[in-house]
N, C-alpha and C. Protein backbone atom coordinates (compact mmCIF):
# COMPACT_ATOMS: atom_id res chain seq x y z
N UNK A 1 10.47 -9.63 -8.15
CA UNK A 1 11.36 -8.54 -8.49
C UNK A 1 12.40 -8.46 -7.39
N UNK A 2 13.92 -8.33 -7.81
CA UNK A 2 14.89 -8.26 -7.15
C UNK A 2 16.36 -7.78 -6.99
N UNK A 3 16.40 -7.39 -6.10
CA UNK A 3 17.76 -6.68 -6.55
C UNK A 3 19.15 -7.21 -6.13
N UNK A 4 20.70 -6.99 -6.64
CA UNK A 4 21.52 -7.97 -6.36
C UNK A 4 22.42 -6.77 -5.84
N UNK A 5 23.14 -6.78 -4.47
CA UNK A 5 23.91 -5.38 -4.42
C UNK A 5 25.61 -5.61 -5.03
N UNK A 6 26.23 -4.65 -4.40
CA UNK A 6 27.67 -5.57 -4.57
C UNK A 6 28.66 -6.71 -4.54
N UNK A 7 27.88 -6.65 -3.27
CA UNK A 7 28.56 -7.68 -2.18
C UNK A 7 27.86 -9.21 -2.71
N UNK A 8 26.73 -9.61 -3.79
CA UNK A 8 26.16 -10.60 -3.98
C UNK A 8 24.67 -10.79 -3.35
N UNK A 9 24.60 -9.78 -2.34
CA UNK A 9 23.29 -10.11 -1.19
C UNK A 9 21.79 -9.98 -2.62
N UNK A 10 21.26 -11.06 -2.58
CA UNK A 10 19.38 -10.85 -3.47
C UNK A 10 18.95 -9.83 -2.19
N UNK A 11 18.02 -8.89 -2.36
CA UNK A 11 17.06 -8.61 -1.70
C UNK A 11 15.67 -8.53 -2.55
N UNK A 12 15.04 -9.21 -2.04
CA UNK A 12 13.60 -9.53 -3.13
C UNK A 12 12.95 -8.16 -2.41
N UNK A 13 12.15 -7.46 -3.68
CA UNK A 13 11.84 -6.19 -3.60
C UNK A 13 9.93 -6.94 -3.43
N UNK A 14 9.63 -7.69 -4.52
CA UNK A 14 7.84 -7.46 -4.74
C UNK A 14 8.21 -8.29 -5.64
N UNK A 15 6.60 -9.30 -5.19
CA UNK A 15 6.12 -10.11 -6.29
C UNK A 15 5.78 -9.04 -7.79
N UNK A 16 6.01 -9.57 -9.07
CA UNK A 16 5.85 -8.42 -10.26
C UNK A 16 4.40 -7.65 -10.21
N UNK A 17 3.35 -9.09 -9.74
CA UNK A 17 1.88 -8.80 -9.80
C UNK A 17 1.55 -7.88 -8.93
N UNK A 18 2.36 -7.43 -7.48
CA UNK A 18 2.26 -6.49 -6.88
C UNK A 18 2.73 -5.13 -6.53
N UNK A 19 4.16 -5.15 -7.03
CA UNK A 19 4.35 -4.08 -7.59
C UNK A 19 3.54 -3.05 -8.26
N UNK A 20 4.17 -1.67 -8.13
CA UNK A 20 3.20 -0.48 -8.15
C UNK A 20 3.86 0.11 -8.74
N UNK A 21 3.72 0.49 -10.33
CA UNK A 21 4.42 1.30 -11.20
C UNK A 21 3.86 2.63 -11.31
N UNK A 22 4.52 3.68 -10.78
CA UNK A 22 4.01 4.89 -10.57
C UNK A 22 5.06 6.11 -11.25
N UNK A 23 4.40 6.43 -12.36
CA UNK A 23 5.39 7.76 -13.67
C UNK A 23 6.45 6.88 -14.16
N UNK A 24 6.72 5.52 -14.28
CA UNK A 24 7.58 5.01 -14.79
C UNK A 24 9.01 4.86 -13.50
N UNK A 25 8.55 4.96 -12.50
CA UNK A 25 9.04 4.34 -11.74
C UNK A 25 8.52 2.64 -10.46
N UNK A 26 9.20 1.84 -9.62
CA UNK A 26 8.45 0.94 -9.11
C UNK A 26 8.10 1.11 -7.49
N UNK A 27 7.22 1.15 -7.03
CA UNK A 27 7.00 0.94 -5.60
C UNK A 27 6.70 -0.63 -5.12
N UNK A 28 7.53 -0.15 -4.09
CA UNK A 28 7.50 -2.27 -3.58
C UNK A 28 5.66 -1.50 -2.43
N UNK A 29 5.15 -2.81 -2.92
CA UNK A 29 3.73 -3.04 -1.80
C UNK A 29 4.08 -3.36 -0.80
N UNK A 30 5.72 -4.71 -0.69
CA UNK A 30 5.81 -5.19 0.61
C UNK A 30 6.20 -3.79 1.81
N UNK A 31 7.44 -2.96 0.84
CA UNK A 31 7.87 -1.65 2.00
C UNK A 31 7.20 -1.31 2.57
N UNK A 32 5.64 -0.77 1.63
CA UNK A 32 4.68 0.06 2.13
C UNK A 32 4.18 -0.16 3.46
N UNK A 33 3.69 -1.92 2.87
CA UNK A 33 3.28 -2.79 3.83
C UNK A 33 3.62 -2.74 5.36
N UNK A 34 4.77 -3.33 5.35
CA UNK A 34 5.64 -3.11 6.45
C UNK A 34 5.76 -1.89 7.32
N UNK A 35 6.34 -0.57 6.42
CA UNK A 35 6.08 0.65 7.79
C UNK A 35 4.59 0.67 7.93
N UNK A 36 3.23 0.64 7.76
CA UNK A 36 2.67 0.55 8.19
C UNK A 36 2.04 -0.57 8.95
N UNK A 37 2.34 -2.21 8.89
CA UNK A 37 2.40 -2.72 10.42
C UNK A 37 3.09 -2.26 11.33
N UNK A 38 4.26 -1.57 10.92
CA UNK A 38 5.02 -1.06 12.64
C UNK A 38 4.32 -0.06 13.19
N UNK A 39 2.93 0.86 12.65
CA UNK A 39 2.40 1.23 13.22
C UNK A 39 1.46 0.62 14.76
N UNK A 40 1.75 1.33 16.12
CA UNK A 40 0.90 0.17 17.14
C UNK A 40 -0.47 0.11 17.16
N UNK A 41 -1.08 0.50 16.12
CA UNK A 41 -2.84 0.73 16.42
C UNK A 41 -2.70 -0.36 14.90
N UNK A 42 -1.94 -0.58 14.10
CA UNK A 42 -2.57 -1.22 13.00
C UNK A 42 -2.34 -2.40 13.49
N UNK A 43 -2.99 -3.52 13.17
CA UNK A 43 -3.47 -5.13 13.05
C UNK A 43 -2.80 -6.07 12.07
N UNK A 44 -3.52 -5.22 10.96
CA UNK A 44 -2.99 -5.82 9.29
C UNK A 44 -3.04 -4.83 8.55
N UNK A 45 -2.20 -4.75 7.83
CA UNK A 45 -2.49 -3.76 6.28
C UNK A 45 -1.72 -4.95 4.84
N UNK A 46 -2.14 -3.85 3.77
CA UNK A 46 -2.44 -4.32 2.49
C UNK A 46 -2.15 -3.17 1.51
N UNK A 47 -0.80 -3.39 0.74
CA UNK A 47 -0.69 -2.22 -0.29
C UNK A 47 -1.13 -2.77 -1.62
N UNK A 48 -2.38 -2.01 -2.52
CA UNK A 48 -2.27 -2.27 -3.71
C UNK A 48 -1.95 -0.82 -4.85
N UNK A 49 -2.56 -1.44 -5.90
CA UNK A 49 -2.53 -0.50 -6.83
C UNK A 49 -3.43 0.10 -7.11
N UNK A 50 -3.85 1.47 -7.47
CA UNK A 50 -5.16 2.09 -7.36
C UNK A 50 -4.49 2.61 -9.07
N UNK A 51 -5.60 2.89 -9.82
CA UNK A 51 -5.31 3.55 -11.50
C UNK A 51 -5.22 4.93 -10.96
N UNK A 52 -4.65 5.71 -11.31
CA UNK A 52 -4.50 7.34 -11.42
C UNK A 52 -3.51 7.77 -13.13
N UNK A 53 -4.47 8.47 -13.50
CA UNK A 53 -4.56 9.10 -14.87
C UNK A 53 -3.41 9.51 -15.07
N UNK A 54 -2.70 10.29 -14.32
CA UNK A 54 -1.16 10.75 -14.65
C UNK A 54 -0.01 9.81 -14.18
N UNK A 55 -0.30 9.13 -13.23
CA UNK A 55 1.22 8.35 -12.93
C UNK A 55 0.76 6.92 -13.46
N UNK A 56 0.13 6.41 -13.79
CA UNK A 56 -0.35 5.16 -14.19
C UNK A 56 -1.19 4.05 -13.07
N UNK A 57 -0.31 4.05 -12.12
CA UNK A 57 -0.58 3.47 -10.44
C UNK A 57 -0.22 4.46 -9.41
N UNK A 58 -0.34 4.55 -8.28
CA UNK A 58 -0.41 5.25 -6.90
C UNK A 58 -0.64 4.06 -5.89
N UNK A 59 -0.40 3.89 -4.79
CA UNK A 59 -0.66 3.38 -3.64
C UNK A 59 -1.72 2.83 -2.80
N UNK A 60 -2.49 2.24 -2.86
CA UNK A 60 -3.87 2.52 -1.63
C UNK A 60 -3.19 1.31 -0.60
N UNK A 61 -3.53 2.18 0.56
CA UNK A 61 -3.19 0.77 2.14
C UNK A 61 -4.70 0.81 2.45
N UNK A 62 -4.61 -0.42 2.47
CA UNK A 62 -5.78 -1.03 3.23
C UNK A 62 -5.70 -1.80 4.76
N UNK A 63 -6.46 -0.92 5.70
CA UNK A 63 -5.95 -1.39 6.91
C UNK A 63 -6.95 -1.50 8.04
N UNK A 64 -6.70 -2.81 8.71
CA UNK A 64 -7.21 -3.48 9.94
C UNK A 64 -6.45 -2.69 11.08
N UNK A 65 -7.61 -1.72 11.80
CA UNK A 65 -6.78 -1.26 12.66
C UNK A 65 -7.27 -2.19 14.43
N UNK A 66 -6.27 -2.46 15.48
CA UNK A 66 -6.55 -3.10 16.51
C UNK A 66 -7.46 -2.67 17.43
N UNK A 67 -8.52 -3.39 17.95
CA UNK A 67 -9.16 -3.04 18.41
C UNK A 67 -9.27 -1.71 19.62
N UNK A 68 -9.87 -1.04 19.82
CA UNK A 68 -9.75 0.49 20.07
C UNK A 68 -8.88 1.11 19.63
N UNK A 69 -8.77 0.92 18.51
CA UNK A 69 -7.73 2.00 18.27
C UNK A 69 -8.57 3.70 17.54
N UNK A 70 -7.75 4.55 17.74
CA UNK A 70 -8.26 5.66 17.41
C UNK A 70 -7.59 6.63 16.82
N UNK A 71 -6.57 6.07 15.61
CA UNK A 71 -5.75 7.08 15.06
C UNK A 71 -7.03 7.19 13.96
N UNK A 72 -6.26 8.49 12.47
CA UNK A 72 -7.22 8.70 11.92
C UNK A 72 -6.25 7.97 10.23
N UNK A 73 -6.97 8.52 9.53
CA UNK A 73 -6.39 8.19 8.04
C UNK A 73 -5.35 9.46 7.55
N UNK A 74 -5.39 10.64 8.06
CA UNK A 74 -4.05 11.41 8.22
C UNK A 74 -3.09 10.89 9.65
N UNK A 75 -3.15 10.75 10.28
CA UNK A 75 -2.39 9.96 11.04
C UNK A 75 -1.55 9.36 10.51
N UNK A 76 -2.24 8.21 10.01
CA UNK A 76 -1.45 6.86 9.08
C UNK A 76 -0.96 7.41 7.82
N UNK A 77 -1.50 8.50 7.46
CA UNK A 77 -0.35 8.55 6.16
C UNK A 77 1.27 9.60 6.70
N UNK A 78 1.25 10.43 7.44
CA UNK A 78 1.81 11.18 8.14
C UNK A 78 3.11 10.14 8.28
N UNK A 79 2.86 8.94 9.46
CA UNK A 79 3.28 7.87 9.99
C UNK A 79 4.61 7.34 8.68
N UNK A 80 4.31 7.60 7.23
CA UNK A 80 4.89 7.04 6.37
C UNK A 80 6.33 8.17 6.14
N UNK A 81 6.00 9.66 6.87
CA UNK A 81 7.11 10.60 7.04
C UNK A 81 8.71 10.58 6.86
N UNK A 82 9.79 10.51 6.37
CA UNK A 82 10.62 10.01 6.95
C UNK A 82 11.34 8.84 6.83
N UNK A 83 9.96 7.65 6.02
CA UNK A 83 10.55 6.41 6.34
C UNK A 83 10.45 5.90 4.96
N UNK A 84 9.85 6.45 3.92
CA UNK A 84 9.88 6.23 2.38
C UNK A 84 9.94 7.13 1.53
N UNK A 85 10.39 7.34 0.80
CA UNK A 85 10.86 8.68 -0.47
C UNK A 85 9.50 9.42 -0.58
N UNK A 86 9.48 10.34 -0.81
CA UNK A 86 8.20 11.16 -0.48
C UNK A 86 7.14 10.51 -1.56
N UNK A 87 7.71 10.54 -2.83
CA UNK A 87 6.42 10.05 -3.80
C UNK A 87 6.18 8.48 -3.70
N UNK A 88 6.93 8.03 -2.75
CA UNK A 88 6.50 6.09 -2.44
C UNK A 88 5.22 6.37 -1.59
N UNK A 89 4.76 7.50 -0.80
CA UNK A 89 3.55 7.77 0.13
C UNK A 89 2.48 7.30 -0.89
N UNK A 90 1.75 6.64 0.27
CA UNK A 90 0.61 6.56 -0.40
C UNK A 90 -0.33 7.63 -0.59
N UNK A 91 -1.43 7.52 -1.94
CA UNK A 91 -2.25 9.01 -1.65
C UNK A 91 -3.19 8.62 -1.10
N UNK A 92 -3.79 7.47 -0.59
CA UNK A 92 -4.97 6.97 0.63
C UNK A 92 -4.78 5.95 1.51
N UNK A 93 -5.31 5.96 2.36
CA UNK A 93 -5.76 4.88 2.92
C UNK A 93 -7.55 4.70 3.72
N UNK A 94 -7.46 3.12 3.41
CA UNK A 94 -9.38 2.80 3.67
C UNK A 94 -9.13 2.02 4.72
N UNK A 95 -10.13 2.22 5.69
CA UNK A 95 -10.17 0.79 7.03
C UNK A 95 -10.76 -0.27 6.16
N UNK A 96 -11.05 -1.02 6.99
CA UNK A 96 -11.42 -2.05 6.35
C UNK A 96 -11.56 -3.01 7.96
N UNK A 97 -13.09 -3.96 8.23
CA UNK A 97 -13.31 -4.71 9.34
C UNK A 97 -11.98 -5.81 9.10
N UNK A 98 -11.52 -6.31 8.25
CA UNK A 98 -11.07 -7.49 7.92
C UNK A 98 -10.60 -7.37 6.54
N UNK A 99 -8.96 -8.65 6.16
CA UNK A 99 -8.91 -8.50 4.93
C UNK A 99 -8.87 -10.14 4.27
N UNK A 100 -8.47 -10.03 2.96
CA UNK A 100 -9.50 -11.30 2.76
C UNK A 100 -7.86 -12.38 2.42
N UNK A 101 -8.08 -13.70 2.82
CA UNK A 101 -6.47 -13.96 3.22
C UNK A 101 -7.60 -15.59 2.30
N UNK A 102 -6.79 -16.53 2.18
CA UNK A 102 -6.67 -17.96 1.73
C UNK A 102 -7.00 -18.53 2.82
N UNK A 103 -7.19 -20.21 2.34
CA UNK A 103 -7.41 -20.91 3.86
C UNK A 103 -5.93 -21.31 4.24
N UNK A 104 -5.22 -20.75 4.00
CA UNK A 104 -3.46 -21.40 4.49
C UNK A 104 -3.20 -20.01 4.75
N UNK A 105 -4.06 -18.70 4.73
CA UNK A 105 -3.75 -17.27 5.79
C UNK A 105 -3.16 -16.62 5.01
N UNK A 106 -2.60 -17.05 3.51
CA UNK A 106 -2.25 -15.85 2.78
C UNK A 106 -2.66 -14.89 2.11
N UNK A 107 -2.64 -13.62 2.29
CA UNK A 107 -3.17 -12.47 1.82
C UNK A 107 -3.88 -12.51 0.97
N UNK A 108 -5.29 -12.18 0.25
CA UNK A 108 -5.63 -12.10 -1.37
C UNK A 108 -5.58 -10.89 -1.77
N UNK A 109 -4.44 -10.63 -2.46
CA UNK A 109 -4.57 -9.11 -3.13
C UNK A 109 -5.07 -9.42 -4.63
N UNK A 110 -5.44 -10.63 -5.33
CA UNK A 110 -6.35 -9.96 -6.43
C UNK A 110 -7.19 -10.09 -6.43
N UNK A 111 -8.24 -10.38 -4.78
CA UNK A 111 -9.98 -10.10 -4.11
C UNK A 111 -9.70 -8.76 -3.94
N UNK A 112 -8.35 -8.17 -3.02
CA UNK A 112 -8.82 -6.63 -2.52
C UNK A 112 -8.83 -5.76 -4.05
N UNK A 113 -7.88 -6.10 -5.14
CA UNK A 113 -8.01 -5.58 -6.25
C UNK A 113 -9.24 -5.49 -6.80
N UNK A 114 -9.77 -6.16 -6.94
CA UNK A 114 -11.36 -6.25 -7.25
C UNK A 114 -12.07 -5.52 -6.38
N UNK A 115 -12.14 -5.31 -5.24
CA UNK A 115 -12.99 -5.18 -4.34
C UNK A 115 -12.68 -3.07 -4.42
N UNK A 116 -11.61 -2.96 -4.64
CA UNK A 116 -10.84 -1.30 -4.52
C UNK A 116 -11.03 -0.92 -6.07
N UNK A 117 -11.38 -1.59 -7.15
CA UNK A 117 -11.36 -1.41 -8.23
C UNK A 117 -11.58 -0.01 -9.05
N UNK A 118 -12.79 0.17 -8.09
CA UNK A 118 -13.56 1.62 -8.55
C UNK A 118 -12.80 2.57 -7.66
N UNK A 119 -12.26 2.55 -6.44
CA UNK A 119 -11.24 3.48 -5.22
C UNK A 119 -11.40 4.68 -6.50
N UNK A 120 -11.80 5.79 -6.04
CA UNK A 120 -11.20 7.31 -6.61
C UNK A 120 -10.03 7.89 -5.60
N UNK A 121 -8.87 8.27 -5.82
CA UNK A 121 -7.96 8.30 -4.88
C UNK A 121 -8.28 9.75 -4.72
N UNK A 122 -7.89 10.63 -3.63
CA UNK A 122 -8.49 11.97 -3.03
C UNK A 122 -7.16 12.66 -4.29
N UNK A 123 -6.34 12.28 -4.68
CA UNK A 123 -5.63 13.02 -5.63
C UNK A 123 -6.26 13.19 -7.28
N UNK A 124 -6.88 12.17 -7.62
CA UNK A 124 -7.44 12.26 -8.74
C UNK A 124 -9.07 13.22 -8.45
N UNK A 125 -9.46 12.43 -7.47
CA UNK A 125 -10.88 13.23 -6.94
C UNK A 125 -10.67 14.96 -6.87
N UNK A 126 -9.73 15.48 -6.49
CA UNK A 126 -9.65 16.97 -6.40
C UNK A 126 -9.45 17.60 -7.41
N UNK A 127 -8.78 17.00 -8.92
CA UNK A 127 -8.58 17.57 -10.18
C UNK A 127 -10.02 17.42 -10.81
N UNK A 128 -11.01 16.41 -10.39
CA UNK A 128 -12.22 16.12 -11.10
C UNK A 128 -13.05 17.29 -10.62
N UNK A 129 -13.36 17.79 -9.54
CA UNK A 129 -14.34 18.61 -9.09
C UNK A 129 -14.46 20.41 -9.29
């Protein structure tokens, strides 16, 4: 997925498979991605798609944080303040020891898809209870 501006410049937004269609709009995984490596306690992170009943998709980061580190999971979503349109926030994030990459080191987001499958996001979880 990509966009072409005036001037001719491509900027590739997201592979289609990773993209995050949320109320009929798209969230790039890579953006997500990104402000949260510029966090200094994170390692690695990982944006996928989590199901939520009203917007179709929502956000989940999945993240390797560096050793001692001691922020929390409001921390890291906080961190996203500022730097993405308010509804691009994700509504969670999970640690995770490690994430699961190829033998040539590239990411597997349709293992973490599988693996997050069941994820109840704390936004859907609070309308259930």
């Amino acid at each position: 997925v990509a966009t072409i501006d005036a001037d001719g410049f491509m900027h590739i937004t997201d592979r289609s498979k990773d993209v995050i269609k949320s109320g009929g709009e798209w969230i790039s995984s890579i953006d997500l991605e990104n402000v949260m490596m510029s966090h200094p306690q994170v390692a690695e992170a990982a944006c996928i798609a989590c199901s939520h009943p009203k917007w179709t998709e929502r956000p989940l980061v999945v993240v390797v944080l560096r050793a001692e580190a001691t922020v929390t999971r409001e921390e890291l979503l906080a961190f996203y303040d500022g730097k993405v349109a308010k509804w691009w926030k994700p509504d969670d994030i999970v640690f995770a020891d490690e994430l699961p990459h190829t033998a040539t080191g590239k990411l597997q987001k349709l293992r973490l898809r599988e693996l997050y499958r069941e994820h109840v996001l704390p936004t859907v979880a609070e309308k259930v209870v």
